[in-house]
N, C-alpha and C. Protein backbone atom coordinates (compact mmCIF):
# COMPACT_ATOMS: atom_id res chain seq x y z
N UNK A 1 -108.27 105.23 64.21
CA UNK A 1 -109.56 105.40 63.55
C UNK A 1 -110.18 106.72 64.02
N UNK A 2 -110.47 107.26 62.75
CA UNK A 2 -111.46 108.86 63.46
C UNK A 2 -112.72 108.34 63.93
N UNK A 3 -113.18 109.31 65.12
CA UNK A 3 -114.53 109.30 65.78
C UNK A 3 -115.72 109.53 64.17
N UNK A 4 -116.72 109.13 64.78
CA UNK A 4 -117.92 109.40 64.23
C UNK A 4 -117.78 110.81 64.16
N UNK A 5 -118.66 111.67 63.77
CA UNK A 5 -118.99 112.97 63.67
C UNK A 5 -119.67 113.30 64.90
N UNK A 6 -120.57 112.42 65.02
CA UNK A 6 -121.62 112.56 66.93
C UNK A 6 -120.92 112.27 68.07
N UNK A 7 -119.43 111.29 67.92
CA UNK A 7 -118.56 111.39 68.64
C UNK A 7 -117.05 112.36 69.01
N UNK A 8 -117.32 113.20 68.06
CA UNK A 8 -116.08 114.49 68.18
C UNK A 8 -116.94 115.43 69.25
N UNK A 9 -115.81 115.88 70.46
CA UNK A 9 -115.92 117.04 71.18
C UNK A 9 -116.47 118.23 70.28
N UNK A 10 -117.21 118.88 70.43
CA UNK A 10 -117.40 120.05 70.03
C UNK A 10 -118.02 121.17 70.64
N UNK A 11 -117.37 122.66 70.44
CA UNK A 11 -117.88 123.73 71.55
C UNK A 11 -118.57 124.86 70.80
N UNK A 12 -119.73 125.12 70.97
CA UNK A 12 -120.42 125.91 70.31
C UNK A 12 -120.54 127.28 70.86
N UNK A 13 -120.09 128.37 70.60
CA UNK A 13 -120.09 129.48 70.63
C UNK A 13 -120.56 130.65 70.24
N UNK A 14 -122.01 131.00 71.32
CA UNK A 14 -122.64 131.94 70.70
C UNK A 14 -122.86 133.65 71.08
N UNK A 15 -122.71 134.57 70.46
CA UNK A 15 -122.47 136.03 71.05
C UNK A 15 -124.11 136.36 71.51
N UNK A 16 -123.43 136.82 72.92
CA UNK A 16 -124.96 137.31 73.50
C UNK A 16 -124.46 138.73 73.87
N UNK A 17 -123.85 139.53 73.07
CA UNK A 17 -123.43 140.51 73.54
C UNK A 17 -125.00 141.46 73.25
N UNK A 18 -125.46 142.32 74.60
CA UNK A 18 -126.21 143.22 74.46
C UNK A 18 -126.65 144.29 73.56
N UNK A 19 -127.46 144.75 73.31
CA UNK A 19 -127.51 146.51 72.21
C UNK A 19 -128.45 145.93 71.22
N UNK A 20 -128.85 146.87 70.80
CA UNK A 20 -130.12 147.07 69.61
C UNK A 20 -129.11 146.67 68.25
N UNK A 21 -128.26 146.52 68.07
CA UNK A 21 -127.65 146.37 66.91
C UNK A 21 -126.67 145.48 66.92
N UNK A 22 -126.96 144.61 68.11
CA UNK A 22 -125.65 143.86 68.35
C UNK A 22 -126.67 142.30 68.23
N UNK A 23 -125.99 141.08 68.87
CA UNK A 23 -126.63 139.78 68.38
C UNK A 23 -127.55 139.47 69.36
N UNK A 24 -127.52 140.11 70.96
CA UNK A 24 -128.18 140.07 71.79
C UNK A 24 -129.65 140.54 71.58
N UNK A 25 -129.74 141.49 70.68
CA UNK A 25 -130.71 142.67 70.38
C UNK A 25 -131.79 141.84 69.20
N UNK A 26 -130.91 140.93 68.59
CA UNK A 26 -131.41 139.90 67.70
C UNK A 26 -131.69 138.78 67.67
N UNK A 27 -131.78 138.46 68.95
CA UNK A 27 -132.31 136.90 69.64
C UNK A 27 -131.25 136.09 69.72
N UNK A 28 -130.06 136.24 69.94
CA UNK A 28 -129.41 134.91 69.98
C UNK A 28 -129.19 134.49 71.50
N UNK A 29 -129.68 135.06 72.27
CA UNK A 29 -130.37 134.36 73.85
C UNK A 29 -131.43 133.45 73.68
N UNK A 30 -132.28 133.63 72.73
CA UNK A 30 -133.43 132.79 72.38
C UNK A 30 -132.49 131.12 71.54
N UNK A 31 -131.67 131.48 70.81
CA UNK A 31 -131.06 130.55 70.02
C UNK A 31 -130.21 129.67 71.01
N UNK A 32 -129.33 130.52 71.99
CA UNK A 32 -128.70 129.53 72.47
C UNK A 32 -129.50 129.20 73.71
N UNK A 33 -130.80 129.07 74.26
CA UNK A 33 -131.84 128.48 75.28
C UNK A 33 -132.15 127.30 74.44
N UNK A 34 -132.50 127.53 73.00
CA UNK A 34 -133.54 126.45 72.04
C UNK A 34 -132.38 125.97 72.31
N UNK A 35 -130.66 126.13 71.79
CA UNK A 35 -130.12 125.14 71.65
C UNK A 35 -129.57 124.30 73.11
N UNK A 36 -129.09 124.62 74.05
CA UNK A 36 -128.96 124.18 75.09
C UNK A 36 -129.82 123.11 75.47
N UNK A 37 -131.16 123.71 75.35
CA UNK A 37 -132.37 123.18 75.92
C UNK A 37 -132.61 121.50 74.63
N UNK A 38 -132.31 121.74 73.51
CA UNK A 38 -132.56 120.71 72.25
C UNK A 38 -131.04 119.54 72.55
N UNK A 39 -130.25 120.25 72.69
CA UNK A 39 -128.77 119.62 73.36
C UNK A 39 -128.72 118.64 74.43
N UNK A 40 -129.36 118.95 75.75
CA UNK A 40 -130.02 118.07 76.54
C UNK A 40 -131.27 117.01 76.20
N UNK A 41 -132.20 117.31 75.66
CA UNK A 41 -133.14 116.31 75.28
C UNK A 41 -132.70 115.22 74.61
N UNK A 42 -131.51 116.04 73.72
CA UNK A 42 -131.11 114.33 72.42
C UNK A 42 -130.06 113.91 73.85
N UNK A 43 -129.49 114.65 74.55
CA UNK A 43 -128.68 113.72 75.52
C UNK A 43 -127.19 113.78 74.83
N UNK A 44 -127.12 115.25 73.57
CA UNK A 44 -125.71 115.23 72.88
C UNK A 44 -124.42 116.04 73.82
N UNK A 45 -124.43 115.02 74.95
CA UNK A 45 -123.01 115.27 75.79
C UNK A 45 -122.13 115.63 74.85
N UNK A 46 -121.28 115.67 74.02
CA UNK A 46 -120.48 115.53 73.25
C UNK A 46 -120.10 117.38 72.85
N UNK A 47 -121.09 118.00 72.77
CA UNK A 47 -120.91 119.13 72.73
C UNK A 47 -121.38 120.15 73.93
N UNK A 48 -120.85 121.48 73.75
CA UNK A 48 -120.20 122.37 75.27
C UNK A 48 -120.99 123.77 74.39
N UNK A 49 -121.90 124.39 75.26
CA UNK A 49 -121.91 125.64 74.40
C UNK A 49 -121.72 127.00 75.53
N UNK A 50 -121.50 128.07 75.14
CA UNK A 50 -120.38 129.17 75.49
C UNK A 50 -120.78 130.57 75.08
N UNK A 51 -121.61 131.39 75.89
CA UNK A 51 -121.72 132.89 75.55
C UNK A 51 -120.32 133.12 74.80
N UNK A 52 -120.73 134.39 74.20
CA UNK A 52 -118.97 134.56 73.88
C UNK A 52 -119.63 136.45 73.49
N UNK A 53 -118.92 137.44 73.56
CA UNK A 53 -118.73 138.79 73.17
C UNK A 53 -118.90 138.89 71.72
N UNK A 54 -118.79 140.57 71.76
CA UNK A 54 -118.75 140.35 70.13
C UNK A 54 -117.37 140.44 69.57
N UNK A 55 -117.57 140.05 68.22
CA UNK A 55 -116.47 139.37 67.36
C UNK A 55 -116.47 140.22 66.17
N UNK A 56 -117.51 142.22 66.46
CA UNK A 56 -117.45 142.84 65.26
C UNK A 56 -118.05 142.26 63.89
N UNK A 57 -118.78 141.15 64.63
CA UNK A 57 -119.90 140.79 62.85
C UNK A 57 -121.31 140.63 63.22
N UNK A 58 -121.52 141.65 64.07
CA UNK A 58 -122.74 141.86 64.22
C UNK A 58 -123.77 141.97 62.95
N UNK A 59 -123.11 142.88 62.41
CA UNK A 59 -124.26 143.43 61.13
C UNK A 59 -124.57 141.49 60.40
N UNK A 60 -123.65 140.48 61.02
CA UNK A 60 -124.32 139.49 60.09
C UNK A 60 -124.83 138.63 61.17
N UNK A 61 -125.11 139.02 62.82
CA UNK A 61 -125.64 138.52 63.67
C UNK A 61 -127.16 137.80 63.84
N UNK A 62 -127.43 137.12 64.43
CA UNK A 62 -127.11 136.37 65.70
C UNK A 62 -125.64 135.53 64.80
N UNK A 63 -124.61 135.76 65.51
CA UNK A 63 -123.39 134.61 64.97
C UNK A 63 -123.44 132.94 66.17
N UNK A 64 -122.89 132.48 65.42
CA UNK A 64 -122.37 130.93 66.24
C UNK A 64 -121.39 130.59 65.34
N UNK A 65 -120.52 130.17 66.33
CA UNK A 65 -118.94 129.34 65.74
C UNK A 65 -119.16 127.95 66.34
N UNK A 66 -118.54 127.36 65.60
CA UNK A 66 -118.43 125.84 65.93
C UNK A 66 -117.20 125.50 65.86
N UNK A 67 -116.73 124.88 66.88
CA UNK A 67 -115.04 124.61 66.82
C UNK A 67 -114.63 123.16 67.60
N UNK A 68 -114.39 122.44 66.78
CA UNK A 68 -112.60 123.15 66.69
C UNK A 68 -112.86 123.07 65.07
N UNK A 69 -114.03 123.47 64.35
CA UNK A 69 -114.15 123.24 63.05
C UNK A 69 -114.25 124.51 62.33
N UNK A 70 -114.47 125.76 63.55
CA UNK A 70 -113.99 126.96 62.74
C UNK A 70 -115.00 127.62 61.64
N UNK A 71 -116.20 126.82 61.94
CA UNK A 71 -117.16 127.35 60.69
C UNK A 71 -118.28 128.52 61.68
N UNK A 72 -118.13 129.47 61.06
CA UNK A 72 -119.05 130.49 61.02
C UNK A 72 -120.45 130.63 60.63
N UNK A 73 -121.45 130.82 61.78
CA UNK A 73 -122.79 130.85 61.16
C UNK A 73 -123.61 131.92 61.34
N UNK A 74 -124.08 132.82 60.53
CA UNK A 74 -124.63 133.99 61.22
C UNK A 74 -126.82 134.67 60.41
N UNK A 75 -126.62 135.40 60.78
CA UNK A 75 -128.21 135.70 60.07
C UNK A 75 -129.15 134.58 60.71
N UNK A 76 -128.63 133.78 62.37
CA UNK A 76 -129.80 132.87 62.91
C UNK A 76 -130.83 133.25 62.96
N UNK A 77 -131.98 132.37 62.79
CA UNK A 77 -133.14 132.33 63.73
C UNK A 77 -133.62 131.05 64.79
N UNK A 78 -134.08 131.19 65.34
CA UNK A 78 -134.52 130.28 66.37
C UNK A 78 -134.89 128.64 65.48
N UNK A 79 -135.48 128.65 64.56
CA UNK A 79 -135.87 127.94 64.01
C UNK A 79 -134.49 127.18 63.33
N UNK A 80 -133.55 127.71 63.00
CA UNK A 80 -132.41 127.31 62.47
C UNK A 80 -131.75 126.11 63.70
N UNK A 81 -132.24 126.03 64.46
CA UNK A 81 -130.81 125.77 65.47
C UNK A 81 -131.32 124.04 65.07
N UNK A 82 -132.84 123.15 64.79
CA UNK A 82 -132.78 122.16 64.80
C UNK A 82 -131.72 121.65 63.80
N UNK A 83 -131.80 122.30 62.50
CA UNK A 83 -131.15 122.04 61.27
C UNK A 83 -129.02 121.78 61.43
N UNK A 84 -129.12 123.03 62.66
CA UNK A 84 -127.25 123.27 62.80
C UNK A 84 -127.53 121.93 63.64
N UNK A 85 -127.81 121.56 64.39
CA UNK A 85 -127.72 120.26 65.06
C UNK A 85 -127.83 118.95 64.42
N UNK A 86 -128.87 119.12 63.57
CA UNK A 86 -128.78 117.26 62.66
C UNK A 86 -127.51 117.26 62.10
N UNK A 87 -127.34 118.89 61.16
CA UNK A 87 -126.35 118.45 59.82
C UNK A 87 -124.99 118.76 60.48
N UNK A 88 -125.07 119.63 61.29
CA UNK A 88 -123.62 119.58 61.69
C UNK A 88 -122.82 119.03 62.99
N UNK A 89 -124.11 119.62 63.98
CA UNK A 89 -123.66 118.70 65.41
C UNK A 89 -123.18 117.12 65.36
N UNK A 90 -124.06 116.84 64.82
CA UNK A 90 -124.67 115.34 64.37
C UNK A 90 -123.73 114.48 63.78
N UNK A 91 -124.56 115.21 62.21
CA UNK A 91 -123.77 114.70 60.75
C UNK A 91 -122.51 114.63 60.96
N UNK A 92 -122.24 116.30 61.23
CA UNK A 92 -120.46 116.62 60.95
C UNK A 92 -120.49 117.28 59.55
N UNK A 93 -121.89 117.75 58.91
CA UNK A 93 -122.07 118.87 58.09
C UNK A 93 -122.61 120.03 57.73
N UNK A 94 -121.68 121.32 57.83
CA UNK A 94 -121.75 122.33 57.51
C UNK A 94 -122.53 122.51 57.31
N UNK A 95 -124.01 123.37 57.56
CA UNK A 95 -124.87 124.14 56.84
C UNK A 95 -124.47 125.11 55.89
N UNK A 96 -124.22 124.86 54.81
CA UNK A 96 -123.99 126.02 53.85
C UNK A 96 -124.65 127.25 54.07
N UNK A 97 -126.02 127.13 53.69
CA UNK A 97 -126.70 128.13 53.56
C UNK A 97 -126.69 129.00 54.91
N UNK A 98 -126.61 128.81 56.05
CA UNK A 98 -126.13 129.66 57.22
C UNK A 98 -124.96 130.25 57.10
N UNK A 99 -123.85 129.04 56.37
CA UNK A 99 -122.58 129.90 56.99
C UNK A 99 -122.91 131.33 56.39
N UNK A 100 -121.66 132.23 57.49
CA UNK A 100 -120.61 133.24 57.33
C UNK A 100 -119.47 133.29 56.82
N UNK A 101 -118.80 134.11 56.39
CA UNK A 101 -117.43 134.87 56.21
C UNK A 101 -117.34 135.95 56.83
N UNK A 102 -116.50 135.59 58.42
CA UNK A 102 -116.28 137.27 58.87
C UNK A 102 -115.21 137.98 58.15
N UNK A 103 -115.50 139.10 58.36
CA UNK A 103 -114.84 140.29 57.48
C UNK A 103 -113.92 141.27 58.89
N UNK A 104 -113.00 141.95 57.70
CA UNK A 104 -112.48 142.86 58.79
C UNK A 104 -111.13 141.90 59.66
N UNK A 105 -110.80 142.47 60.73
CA UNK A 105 -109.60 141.36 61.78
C UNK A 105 -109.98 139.46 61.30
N UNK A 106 -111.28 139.65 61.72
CA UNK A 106 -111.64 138.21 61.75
C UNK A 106 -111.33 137.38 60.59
N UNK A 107 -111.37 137.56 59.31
CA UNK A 107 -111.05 136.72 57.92
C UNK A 107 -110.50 136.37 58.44
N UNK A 108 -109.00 136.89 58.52
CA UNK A 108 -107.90 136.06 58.92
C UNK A 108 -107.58 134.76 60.00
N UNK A 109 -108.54 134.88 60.37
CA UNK A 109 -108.95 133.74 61.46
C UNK A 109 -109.86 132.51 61.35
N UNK A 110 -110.54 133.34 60.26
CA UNK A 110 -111.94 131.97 59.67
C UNK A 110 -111.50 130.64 59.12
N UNK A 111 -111.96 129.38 59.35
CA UNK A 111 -111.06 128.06 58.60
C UNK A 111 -112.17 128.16 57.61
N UNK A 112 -111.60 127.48 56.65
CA UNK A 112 -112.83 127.17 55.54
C UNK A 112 -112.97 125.84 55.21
């Protein structure tokens, strides 16, 4: 039997890489505090979250990956992170309207 959706491992991965033009420069230190910090309150052990470098998709930054599901989310704001948590942490659904498509090396790597 598959897990629930609130019962799958999941590792959230967000670029805090530094620079005025990079995701650092665009709050996603702020995004992954709200989320860490929102992660503990519901008590959702279940998921792991993870500075990570950049991944060259800045221009569609703040990014977050979610894996082992491979979906791309980028253009965050702080305010976004309750929404990635009900529908996808949660649910186990995709925010459309956030996702990404990285471009460049990365396509080739994106699940859809």
């Amino acid at each position: 039997m598959d897990p629930t959706p609130a019962q799958r491992n999941l590792h959230v991965f967000v670029c805090t890489t530094v620079g005025r033009h990079h995701c650092g420069g665009m709050g996603s230190e702020r995004i992954l505090l709200r989320l860490r910090d929102e992660l503990e309150r519901r008590g959702l052990t279940h998921v792991r979250t993870t500075r990570m470098g950049c991944n060259q998709q800045h221009h569609q930054g703040p990014i977050l990956i979610v894996y082992p599901d491979g979906v791309w989310y980028g253009n965050l704001r702080v305010e976004d992170v309750d929404e990635l948590i009900d529908e996808h942490l949660i649910g186990g659904r995709p925010v459309e309207h956030l996702r990404i498509t990285p471009d460049g090396e990365w396509a080739s790597t994106a699940l859809t």
